[in-house]
C-alpha atoms as a PDB file:
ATOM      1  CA  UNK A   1       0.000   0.000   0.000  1.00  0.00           C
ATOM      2  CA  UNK A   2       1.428   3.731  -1.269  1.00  0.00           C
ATOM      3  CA  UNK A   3      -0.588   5.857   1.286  1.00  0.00           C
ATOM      4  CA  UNK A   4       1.432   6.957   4.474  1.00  0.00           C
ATOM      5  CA  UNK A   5       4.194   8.444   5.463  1.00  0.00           C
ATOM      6  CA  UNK A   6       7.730   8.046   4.149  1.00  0.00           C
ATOM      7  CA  UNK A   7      10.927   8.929   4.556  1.00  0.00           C
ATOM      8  CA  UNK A   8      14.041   9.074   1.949  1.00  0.00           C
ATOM      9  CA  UNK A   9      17.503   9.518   0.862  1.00  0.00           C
ATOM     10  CA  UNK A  10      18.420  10.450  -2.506  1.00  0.00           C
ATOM     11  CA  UNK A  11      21.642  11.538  -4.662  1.00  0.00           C
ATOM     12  CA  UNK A  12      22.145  14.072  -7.180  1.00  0.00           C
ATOM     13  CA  UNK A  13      23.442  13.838 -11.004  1.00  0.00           C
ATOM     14  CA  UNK A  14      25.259  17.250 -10.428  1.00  0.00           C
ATOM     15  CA  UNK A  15      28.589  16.677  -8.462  1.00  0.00           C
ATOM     16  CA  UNK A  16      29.855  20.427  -8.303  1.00  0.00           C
ATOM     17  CA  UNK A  17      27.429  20.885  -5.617  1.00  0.00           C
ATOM     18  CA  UNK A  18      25.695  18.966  -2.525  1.00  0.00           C
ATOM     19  CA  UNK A  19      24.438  15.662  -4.067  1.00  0.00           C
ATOM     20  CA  UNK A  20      23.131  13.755  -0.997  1.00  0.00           C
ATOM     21  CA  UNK A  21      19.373  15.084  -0.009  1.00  0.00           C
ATOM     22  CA  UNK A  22      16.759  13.429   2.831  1.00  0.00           C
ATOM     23  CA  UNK A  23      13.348  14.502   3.508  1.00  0.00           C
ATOM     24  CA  UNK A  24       9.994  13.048   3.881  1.00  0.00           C
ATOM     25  CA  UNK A  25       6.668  12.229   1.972  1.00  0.00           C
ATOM     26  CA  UNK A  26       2.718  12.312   2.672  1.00  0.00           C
ATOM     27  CA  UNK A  27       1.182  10.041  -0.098  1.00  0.00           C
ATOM     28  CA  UNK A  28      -2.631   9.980   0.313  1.00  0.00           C
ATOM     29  CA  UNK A  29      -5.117   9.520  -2.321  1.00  0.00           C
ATOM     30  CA  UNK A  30      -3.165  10.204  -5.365  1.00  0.00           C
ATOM     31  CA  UNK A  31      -1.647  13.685  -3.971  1.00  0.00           C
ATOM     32  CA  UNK A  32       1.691  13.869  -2.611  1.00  0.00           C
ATOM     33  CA  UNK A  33       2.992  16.011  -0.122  1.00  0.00           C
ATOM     34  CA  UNK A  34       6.503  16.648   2.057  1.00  0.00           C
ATOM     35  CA  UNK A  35       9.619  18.550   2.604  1.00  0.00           C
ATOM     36  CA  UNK A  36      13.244  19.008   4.089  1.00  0.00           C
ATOM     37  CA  UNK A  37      15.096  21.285   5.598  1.00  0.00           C
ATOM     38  CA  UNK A  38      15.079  24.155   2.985  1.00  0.00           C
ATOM     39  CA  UNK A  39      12.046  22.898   0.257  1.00  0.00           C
ATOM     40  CA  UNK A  40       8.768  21.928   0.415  1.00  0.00           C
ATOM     41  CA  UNK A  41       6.220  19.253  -1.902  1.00  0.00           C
ATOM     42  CA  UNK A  42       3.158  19.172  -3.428  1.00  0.00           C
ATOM     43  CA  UNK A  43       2.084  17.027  -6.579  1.00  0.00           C
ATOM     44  CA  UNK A  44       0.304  14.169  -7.682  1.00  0.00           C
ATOM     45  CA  UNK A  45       0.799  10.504  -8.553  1.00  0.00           C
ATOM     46  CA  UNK A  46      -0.859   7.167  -9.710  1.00  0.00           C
ATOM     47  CA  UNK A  47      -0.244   3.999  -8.874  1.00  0.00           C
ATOM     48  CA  UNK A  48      -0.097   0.869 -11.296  1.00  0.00           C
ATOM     49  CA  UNK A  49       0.707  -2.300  -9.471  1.00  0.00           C
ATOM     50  CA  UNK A  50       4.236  -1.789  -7.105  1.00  0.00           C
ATOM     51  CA  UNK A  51       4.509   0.849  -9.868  1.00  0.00           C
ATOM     52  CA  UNK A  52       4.060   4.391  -9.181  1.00  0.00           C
ATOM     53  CA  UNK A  53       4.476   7.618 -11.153  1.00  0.00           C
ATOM     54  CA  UNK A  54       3.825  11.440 -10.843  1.00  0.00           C
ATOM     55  CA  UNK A  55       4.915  14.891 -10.295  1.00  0.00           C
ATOM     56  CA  UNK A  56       5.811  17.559  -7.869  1.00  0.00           C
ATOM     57  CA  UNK A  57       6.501  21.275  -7.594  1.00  0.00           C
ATOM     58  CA  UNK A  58       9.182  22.310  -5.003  1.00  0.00           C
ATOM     59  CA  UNK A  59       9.802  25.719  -3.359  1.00  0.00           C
ATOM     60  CA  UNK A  60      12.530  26.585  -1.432  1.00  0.00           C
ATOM     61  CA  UNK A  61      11.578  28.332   1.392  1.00  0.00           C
ATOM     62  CA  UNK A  62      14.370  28.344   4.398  1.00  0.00           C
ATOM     63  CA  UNK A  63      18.615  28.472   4.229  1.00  0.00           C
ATOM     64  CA  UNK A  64      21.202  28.819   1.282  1.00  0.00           C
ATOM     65  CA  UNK A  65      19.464  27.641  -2.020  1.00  0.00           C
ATOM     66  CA  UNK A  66      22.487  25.530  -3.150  1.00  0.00           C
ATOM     67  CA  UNK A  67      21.677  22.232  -2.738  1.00  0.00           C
ATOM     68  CA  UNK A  68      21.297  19.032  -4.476  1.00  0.00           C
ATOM     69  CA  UNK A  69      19.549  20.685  -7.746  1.00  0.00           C
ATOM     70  CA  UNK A  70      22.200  23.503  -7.882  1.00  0.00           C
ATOM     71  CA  UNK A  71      20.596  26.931  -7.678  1.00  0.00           C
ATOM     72  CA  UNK A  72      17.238  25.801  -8.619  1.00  0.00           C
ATOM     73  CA  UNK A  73      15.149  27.705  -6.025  1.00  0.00           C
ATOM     74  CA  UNK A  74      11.370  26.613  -7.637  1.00  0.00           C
ATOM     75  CA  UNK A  75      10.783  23.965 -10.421  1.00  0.00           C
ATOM     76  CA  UNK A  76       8.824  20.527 -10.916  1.00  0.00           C
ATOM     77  CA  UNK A  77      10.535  17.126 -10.425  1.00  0.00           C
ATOM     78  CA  UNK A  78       9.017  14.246 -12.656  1.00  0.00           C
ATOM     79  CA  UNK A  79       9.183  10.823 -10.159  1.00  0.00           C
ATOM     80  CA  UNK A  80       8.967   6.818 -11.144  1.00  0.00           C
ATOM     81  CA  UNK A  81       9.246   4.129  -8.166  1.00  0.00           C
ATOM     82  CA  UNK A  82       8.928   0.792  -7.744  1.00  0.00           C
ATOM     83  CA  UNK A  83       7.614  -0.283  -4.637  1.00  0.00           C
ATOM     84  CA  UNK A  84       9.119  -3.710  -2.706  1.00  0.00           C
ATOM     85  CA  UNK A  85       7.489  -4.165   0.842  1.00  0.00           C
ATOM     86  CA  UNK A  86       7.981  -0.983   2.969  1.00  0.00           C
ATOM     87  CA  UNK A  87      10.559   0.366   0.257  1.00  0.00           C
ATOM     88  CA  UNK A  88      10.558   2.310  -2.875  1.00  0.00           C
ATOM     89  CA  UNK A  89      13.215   2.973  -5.043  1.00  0.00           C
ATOM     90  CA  UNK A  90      12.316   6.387  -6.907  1.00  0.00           C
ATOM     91  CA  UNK A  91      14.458   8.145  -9.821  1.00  0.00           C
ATOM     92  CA  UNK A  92      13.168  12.055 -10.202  1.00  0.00           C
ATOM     93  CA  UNK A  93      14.643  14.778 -12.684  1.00  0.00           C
ATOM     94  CA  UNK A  94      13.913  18.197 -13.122  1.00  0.00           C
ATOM     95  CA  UNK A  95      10.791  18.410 -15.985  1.00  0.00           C
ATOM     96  CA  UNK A  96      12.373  21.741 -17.735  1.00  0.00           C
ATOM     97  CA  UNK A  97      16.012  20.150 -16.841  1.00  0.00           C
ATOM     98  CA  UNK A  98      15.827  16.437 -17.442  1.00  0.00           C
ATOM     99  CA  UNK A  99      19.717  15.883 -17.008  1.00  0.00           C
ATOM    100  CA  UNK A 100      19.595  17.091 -13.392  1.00  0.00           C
ATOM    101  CA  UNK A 101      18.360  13.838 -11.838  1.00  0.00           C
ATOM    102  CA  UNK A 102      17.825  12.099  -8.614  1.00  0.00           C
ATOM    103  CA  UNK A 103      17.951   8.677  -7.677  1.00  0.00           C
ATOM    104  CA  UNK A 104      17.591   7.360  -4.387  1.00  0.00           C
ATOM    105  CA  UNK A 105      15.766   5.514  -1.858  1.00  0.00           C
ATOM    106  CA  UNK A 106      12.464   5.933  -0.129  1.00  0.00           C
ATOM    107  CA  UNK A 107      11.062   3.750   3.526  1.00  0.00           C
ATOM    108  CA  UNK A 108       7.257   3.660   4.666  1.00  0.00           C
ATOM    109  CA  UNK A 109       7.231   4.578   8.150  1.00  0.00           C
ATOM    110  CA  UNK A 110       3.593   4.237   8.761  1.00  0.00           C
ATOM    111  CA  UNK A 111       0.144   4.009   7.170  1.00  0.00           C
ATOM    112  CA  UNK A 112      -2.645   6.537   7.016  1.00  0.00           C
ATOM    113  CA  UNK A 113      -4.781   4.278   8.805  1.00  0.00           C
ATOM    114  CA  UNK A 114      -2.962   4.170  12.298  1.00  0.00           C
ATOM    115  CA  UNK A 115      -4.488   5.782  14.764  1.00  0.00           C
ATOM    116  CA  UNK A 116      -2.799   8.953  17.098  1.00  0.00           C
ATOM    117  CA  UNK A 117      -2.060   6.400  20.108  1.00  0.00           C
ATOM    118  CA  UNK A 118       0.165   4.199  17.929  1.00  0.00           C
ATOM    119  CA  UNK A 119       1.800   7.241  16.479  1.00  0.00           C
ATOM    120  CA  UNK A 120       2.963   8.370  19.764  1.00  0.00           C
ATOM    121  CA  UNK A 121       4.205   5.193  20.538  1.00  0.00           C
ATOM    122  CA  UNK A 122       6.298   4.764  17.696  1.00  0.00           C
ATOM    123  CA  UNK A 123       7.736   7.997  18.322  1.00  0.00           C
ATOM    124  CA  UNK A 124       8.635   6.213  22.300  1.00  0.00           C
ATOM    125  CA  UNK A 125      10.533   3.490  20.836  1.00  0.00           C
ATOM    126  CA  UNK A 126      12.981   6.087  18.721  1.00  0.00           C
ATOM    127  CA  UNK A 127      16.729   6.403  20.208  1.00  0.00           C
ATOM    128  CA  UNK A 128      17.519   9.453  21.815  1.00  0.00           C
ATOM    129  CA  UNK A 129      19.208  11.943  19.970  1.00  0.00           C
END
């Protein structure tokens, strides 16, 4: 099952600048949402199978705009993953750019469906720090 939260790790095409990125991902009923430290997500996606495809628009909003897309500051990223389990491998690139690309890595943490109380309790069992 897609819907839930995820988290992920991802590298870069474009080795002049930071090429390692993490972040997280709120798939729910064919709209995707999530963010990092210095961008947010919104877009859209459909599902085929363990197949999944879509788009998103990213803003920067926080911190130095270099980052793992260069100096891109706004733009769309086209997506494709395939998902095995609680993992999804997902390649991106940039829609107007399509020879800035990411490739990387993507973990379900939890499904829609769970209620608050087992939320918190996941959050108990974390390590500190």
């Amino acid at each position: 099952m897609t819907e839930g939260l995820w988290t992920g790790e991802w590298r870069s095409n474009i080795t002049n600048f930071e090429n390692h990125g993490a972040g997280t991902f709120l798939f729910a009923d064919g709209v995707v949402h999530g963010g990092d430290t210095g961008y947010f997500y919104v877009g859209s996606y459909q599902k085929k199978g363990h197949e999944l495809q879509g788009e998103f628009h990213f803003q920067h909003y926080s911190g130095d705009p270099i980052g793992i897309l260069g100096y891109a500051t706004e733009g769309i990223l086209v997506f494709a993953g395939v998902i095995l389990g609680n993992q999804m491998t997902i390649e991106m690139k940039l829609k107007d750019l399509p020879t800035v690309r990411l490739a990387g890595v993507l973990t379900k943490r939890m499904d829609l469906g769970e209620s608050l109380q087992s939320s918190l309790a996941a959050l108990d069992r974390l390590p500190p720090g």
